[in-house]
N, C-alpha and C. Protein backbone atom coordinates (compact mmCIF):
# COMPACT_ATOMS: atom_id res chain seq x y z
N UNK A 1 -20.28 -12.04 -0.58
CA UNK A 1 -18.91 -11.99 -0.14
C UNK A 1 -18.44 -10.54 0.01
N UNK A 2 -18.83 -9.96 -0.64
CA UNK A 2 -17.81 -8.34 -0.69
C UNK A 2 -18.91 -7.51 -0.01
N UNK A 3 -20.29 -7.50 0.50
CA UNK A 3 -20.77 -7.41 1.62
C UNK A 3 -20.34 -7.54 3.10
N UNK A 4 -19.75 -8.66 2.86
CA UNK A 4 -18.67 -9.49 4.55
C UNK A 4 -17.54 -8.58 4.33
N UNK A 5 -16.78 -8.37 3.28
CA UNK A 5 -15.43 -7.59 3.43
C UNK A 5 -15.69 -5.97 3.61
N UNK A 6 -17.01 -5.68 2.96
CA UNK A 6 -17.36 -4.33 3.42
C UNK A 6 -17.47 -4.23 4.64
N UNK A 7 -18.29 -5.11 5.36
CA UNK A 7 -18.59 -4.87 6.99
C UNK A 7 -17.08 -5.04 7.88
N UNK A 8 -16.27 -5.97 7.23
CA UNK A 8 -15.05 -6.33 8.04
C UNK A 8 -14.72 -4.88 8.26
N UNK A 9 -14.56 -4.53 6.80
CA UNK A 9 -13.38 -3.25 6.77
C UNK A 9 -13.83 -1.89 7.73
N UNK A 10 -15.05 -1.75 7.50
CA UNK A 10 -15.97 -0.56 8.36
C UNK A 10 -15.80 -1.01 9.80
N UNK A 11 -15.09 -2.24 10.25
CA UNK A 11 -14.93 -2.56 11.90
C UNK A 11 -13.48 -2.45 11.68
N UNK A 12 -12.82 -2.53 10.68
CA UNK A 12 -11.07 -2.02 10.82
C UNK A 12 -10.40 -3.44 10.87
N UNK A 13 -11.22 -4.68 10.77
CA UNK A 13 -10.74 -5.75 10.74
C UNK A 13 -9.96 -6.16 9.67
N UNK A 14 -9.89 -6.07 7.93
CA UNK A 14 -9.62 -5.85 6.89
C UNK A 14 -9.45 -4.53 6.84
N UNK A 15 -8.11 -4.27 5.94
CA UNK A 15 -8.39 -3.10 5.05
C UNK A 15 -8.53 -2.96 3.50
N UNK A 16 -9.14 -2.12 3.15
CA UNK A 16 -8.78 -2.15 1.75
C UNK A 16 -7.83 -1.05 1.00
N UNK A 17 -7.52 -1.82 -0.83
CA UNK A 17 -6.37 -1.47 -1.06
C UNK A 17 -6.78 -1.34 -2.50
N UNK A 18 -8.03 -0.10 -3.05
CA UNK A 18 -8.02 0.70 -4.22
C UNK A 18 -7.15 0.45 -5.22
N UNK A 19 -7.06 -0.05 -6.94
CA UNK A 19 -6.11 -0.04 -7.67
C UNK A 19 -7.27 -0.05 -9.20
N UNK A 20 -6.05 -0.42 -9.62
CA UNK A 20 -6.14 -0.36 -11.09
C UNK A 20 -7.63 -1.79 -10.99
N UNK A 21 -8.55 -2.33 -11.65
CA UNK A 21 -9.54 -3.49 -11.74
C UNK A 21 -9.86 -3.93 -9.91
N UNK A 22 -10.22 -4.89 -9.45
CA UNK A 22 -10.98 -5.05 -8.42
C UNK A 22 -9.91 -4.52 -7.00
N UNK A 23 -10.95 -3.63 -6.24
CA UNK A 23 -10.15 -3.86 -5.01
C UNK A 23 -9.20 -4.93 -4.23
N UNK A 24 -8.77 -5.11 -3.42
CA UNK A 24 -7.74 -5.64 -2.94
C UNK A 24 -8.85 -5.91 -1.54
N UNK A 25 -7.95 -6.14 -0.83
CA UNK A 25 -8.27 -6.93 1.16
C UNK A 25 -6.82 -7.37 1.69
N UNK A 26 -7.00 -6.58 2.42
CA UNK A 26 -5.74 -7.57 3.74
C UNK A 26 -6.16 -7.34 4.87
N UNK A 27 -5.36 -8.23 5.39
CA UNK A 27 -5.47 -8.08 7.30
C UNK A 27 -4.01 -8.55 7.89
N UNK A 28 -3.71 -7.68 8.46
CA UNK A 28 -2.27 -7.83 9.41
C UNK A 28 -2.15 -6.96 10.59
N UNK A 29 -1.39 -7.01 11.47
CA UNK A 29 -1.70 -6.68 12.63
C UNK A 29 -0.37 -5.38 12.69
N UNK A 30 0.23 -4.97 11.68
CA UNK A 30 1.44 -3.54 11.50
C UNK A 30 0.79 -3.19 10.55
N UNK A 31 1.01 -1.74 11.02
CA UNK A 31 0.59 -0.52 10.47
C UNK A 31 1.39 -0.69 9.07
N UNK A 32 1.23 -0.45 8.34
CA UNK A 32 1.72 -0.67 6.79
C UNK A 32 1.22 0.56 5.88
N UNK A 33 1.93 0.82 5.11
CA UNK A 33 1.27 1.32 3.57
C UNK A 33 1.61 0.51 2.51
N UNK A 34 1.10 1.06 1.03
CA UNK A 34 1.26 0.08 -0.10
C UNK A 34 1.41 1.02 -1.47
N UNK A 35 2.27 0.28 -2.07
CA UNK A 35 2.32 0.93 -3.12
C UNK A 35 1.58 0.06 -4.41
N UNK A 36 0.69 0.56 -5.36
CA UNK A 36 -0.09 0.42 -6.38
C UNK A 36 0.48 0.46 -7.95
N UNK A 37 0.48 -0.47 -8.52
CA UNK A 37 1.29 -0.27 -10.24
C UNK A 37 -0.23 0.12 -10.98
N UNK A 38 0.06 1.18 -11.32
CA UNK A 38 -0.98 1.65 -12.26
C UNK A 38 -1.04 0.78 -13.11
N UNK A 39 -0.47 0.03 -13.66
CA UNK A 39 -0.32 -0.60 -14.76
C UNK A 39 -0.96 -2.24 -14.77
N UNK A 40 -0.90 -2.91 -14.17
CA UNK A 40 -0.87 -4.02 -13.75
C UNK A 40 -1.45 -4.58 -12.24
N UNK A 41 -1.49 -3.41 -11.86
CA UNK A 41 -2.38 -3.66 -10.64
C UNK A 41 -1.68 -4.44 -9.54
N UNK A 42 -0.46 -4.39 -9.28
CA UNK A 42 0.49 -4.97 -8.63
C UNK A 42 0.27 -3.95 -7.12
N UNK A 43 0.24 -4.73 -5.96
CA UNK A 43 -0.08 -4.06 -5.06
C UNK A 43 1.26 -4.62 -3.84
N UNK A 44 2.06 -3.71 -3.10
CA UNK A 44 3.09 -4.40 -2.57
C UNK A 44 2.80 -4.20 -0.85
N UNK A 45 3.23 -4.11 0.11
CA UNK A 45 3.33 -3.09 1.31
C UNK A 45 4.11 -3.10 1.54
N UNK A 46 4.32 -1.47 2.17
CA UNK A 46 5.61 -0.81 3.01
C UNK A 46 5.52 -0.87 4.28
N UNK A 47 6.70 -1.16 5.29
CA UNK A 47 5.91 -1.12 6.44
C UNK A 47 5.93 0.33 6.81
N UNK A 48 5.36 0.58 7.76
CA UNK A 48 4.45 2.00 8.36
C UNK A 48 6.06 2.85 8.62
N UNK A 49 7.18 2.20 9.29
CA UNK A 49 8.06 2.44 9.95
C UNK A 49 8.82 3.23 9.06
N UNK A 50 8.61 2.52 8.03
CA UNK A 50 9.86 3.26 6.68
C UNK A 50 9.34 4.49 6.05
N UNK A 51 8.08 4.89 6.31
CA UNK A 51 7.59 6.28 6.35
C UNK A 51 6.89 7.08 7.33
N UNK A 52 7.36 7.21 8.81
CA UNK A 52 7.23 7.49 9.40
C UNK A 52 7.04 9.30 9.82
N UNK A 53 8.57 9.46 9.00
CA UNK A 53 8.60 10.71 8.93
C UNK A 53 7.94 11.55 8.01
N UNK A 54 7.54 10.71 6.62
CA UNK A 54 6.33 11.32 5.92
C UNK A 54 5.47 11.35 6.17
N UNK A 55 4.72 10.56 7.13
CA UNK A 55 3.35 10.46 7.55
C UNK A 55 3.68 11.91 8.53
N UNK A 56 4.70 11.77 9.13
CA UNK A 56 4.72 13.32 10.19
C UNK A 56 4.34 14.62 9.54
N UNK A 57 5.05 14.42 8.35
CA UNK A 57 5.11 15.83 7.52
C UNK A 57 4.04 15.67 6.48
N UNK A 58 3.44 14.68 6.12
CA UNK A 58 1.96 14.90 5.71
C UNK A 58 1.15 15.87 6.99
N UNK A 59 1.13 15.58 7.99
CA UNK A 59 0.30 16.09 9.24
C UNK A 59 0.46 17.55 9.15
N UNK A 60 1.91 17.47 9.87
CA UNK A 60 2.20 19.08 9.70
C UNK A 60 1.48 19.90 8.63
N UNK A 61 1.73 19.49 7.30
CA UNK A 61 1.60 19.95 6.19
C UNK A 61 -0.11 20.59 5.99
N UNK A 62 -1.23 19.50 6.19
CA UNK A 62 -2.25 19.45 5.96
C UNK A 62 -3.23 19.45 7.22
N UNK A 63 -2.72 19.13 8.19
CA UNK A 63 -3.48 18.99 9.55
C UNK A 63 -4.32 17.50 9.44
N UNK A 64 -3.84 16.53 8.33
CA UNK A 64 -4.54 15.15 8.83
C UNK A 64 -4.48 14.22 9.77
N UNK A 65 -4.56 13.79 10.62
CA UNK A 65 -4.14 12.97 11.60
C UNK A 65 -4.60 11.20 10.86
N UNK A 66 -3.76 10.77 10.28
CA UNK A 66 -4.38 9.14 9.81
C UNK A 66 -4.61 8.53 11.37
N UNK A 67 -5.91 7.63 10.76
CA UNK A 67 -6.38 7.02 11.88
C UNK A 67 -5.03 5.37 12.03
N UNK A 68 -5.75 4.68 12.49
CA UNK A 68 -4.98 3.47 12.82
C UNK A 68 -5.28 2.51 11.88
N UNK A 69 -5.95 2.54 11.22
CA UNK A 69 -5.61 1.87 9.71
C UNK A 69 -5.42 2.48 8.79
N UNK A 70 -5.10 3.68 8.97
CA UNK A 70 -4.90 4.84 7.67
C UNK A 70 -3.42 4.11 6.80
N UNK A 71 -3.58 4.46 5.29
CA UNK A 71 -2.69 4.06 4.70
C UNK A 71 -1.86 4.96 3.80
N UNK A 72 -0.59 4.93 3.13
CA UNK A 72 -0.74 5.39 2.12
C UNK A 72 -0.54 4.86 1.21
N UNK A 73 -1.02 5.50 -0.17
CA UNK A 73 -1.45 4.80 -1.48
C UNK A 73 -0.56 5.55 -2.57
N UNK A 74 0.79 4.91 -2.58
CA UNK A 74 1.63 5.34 -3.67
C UNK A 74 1.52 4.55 -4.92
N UNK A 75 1.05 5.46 -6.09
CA UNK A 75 0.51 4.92 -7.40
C UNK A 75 1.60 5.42 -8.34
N UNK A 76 2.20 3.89 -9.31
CA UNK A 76 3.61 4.86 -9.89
C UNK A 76 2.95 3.48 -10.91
N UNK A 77 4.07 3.15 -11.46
CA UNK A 77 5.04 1.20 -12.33
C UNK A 77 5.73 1.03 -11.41
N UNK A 78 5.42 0.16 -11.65
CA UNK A 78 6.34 -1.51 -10.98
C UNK A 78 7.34 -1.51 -11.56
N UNK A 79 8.17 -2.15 -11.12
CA UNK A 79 9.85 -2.21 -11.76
C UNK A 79 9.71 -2.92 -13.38
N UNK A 80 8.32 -3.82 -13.51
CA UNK A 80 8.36 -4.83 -14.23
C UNK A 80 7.55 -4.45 -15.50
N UNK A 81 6.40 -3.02 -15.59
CA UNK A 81 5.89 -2.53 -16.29
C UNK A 81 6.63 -1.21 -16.34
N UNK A 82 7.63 -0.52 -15.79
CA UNK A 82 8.36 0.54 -16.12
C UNK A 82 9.43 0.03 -16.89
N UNK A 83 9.86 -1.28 -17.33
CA UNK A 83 11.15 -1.53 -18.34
C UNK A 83 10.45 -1.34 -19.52
């Protein structure tokens, strides 16, 4: 199985989503990022739109250009492990 999600992801069909215990998988057709609970492993998405202008000024900043499944990976607590 995680052979098939490796190959998906290397064709951009799935992406994956790094955290706290086992990777993650999605597939959707908007550009998205996600945020990660260190804690609990709670994984949410943002859509792409609502950081738009950070993804700009990441670029500027560093000269990265994210590809078309590029994400970003904001790692903090969850509302529910930060009380």
């Amino acid at each position: 199985m995680y052979r098939s999600l490796e190959a998906l992801t290397a064709l951009d069909v799935v992406h994956a989503v790094p955290g706290p215990g086992p990777t993650r998988y999605g597939i959707t057709d908007e550009p998205h990022h996600h945020t990660v609970c260190q804690r609990c492993g709670q994984v949410a998405d943002l859509p792409g739109a609502a950081l738009a202008d950070a993804v700009g000024r990441i670029e500027e900043l560093t000269g990265l250009r994210p590809g078309t499944s590029g994400s970003l990976l904001v790692y903090g607590l969850c509302s529910g492990c930060a009380a």
